[in-house]
N, C-alpha and C. Protein backbone atom coordinates (compact mmCIF):
# COMPACT_ATOMS: atom_id res chain seq x y z
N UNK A 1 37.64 46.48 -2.30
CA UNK A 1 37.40 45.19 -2.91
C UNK A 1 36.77 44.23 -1.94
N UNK A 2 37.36 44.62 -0.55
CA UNK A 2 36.68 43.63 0.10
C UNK A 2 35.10 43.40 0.66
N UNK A 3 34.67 44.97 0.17
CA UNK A 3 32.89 44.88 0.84
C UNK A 3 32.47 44.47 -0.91
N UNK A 4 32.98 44.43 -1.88
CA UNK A 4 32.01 43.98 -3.37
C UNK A 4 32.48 41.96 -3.44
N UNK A 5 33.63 41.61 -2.38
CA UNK A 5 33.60 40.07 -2.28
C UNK A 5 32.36 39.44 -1.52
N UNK A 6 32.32 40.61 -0.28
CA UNK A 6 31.49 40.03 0.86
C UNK A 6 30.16 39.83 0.43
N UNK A 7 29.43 41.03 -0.37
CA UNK A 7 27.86 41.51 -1.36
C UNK A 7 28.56 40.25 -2.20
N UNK A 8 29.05 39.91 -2.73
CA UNK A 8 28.93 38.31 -4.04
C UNK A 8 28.88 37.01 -3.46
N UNK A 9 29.41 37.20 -2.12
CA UNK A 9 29.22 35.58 -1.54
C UNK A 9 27.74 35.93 -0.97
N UNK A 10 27.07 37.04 -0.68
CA UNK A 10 25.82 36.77 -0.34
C UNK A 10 24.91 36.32 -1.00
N UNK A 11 25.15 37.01 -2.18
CA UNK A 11 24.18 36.18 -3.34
C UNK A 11 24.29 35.19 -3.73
N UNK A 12 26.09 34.46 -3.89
CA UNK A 12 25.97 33.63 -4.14
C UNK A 12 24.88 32.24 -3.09
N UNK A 13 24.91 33.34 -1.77
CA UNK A 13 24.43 32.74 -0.82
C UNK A 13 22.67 32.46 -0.41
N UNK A 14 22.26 33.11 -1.55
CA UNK A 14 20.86 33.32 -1.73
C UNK A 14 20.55 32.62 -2.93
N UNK A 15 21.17 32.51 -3.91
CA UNK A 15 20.79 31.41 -4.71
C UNK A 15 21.02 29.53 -4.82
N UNK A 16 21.67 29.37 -3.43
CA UNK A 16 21.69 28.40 -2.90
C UNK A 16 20.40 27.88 -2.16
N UNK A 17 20.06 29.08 -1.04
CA UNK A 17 18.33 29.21 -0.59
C UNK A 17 17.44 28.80 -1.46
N UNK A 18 17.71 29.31 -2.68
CA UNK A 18 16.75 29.30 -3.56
C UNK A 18 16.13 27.87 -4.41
N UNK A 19 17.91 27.44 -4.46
CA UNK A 19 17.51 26.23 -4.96
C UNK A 19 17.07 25.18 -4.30
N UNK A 20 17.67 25.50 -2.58
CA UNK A 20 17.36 24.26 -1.60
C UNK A 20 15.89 24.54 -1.22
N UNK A 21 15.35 25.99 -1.17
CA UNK A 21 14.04 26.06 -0.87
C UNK A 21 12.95 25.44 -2.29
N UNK A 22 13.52 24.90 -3.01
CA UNK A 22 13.03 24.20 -4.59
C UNK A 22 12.70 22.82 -4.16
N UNK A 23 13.80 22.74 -3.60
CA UNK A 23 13.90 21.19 -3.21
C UNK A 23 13.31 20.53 -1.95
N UNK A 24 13.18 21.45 -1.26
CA UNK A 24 12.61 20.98 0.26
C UNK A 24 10.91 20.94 -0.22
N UNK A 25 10.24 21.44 -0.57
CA UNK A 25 8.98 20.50 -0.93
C UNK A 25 8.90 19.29 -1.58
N UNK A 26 9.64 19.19 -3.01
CA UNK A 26 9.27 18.16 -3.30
C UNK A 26 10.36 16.79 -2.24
N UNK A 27 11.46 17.18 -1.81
CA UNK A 27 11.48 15.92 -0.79
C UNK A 27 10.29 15.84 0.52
N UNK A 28 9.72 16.79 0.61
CA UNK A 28 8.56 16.51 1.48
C UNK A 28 7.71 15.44 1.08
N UNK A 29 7.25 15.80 0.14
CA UNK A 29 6.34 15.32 -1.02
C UNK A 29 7.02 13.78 -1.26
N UNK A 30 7.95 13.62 -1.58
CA UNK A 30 8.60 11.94 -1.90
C UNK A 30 8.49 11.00 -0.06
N UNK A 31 8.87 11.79 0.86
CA UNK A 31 8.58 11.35 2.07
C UNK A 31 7.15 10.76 2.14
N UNK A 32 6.43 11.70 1.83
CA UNK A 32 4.77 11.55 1.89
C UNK A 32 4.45 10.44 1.32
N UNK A 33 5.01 10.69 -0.06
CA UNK A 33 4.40 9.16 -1.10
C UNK A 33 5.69 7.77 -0.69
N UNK A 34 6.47 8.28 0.06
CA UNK A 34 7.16 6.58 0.76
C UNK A 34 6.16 5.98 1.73
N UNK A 35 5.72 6.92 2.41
CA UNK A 35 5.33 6.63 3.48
C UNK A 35 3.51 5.66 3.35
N UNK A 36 3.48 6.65 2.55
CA UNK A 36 2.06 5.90 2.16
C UNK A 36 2.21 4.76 1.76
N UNK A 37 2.93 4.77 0.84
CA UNK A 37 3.45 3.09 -0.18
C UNK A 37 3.91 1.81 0.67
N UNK A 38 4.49 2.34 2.16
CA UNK A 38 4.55 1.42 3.39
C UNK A 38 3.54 1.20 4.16
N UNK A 39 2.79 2.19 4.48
CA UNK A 39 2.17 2.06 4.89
C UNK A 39 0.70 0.96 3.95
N UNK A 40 0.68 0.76 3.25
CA UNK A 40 -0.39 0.16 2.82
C UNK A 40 0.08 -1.42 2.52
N UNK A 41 1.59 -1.52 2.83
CA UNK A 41 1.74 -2.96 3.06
C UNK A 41 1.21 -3.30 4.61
N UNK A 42 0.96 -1.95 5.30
CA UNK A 42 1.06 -3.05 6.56
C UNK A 42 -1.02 -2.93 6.94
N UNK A 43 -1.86 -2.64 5.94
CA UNK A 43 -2.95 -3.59 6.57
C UNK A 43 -2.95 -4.87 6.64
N UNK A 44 -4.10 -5.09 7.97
CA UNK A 44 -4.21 -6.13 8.74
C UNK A 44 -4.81 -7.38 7.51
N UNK A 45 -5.75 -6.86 6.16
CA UNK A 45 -6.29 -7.67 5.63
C UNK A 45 -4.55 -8.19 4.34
N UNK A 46 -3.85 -7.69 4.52
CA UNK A 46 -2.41 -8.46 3.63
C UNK A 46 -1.27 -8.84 4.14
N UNK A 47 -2.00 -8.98 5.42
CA UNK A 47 -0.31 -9.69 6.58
C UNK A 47 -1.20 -11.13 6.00
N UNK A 48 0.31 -11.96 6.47
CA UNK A 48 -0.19 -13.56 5.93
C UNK A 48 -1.10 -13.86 5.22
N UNK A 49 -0.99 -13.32 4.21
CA UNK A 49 -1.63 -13.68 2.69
C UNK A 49 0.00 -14.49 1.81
N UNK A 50 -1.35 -15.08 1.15
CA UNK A 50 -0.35 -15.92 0.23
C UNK A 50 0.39 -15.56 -0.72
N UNK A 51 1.40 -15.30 -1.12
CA UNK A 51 2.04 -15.00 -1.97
C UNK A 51 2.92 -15.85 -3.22
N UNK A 52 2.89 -17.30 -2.92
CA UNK A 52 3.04 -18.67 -4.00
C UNK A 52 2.27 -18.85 -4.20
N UNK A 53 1.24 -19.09 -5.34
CA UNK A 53 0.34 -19.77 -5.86
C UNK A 53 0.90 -21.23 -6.17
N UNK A 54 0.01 -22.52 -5.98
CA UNK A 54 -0.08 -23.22 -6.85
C UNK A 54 -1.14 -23.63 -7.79
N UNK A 55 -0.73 -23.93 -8.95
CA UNK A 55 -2.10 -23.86 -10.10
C UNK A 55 -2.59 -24.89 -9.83
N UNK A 56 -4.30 -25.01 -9.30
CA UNK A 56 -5.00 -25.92 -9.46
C UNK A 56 -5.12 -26.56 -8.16
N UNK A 57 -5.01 -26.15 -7.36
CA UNK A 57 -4.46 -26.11 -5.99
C UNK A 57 -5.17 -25.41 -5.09
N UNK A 58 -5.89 -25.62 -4.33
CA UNK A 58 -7.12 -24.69 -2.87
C UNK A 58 -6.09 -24.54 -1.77
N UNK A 59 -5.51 -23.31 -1.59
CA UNK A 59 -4.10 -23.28 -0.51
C UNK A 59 -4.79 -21.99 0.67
N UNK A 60 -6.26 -22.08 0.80
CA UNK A 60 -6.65 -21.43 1.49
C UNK A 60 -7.07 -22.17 2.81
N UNK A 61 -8.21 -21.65 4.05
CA UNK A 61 -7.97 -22.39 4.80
C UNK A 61 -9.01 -23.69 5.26
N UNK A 62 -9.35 -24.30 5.53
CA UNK A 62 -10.34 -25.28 5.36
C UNK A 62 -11.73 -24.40 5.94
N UNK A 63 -12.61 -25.19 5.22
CA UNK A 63 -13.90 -24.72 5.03
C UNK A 63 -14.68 -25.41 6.60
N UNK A 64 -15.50 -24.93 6.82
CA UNK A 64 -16.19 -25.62 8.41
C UNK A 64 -17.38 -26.25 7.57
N UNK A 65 -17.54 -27.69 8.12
CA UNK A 65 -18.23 -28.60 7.33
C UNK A 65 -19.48 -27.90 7.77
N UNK A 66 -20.57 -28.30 7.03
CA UNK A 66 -21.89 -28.36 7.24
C UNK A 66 -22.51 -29.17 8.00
N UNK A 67 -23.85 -28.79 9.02
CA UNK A 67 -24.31 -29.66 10.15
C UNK A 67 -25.55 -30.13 8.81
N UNK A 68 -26.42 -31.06 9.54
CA UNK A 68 -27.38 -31.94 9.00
C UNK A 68 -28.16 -31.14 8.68
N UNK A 69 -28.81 -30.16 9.34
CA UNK A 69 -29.80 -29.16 9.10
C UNK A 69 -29.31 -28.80 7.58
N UNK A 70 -28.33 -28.45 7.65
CA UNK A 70 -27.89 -27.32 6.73
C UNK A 70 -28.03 -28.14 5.21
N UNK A 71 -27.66 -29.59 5.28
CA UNK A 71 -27.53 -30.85 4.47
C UNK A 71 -29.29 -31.10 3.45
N UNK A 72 -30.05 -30.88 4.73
CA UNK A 72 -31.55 -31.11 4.36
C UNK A 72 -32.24 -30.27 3.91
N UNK A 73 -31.79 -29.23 4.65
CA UNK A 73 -31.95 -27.24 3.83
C UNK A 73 -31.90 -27.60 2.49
N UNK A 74 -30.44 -28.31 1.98
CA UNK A 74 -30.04 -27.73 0.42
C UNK A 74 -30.62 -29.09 -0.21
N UNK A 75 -31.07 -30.09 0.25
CA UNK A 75 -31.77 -31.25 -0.82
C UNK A 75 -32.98 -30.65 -0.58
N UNK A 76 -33.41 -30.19 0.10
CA UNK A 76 -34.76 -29.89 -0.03
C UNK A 76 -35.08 -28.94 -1.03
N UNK A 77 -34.06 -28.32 -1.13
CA UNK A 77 -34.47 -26.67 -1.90
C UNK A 77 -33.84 -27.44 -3.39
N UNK A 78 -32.82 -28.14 -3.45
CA UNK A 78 -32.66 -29.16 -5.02
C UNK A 78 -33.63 -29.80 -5.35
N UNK A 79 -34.07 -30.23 -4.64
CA UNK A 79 -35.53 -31.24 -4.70
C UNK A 79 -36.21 -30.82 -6.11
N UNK A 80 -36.70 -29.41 -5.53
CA UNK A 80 -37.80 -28.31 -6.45
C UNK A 80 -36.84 -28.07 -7.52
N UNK A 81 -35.87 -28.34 -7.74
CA UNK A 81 -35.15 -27.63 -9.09
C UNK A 81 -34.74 -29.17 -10.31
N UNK A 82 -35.68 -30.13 -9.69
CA UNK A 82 -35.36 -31.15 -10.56
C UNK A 82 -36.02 -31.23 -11.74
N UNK A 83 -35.97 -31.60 -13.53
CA UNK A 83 -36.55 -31.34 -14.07
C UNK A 83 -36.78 -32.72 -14.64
């Protein structure tokens, strides 16, 4: 009796393999897709971005004024678009 206990815990011991070898890819696979899903919070273009909106509201960062040139550039070129 005792070598037909020892042959049943083996199998039972192989269908344990079986199921954990089931499972060890797809937790690979869930690792993979965590990792990615973190990883794409941390580009450089969505660190300190805004995340409150207010409606109606410019909460970005100030604009660099225009020099004179740049002033006479755009009346000049309005100039021609007057009707």
């Amino acid at each position: 009796m005792r070598c037909n206990e020892e042959e049943g815990g083996g199998a039972a011991g192989a269908v344990e393999q079986s199921d954990m070898t089931k499972a060890t890819p797809i937790l690979i696979w869930l690792v993979i897709a965590g990792l990615a899903i973190i990883a794409q919070g941390c580009r450089e273009d969505e660190q300190n971005r805004l995340l409150i909106y207010d409606k109606g509201t410019y909460q970005g960062q100030q604009d660099e004024g225009l020099t004179e040139e740049q002033v006479d550039a755009l009346r000049q070129r309005s100039a021609g678009q007057k009707f």
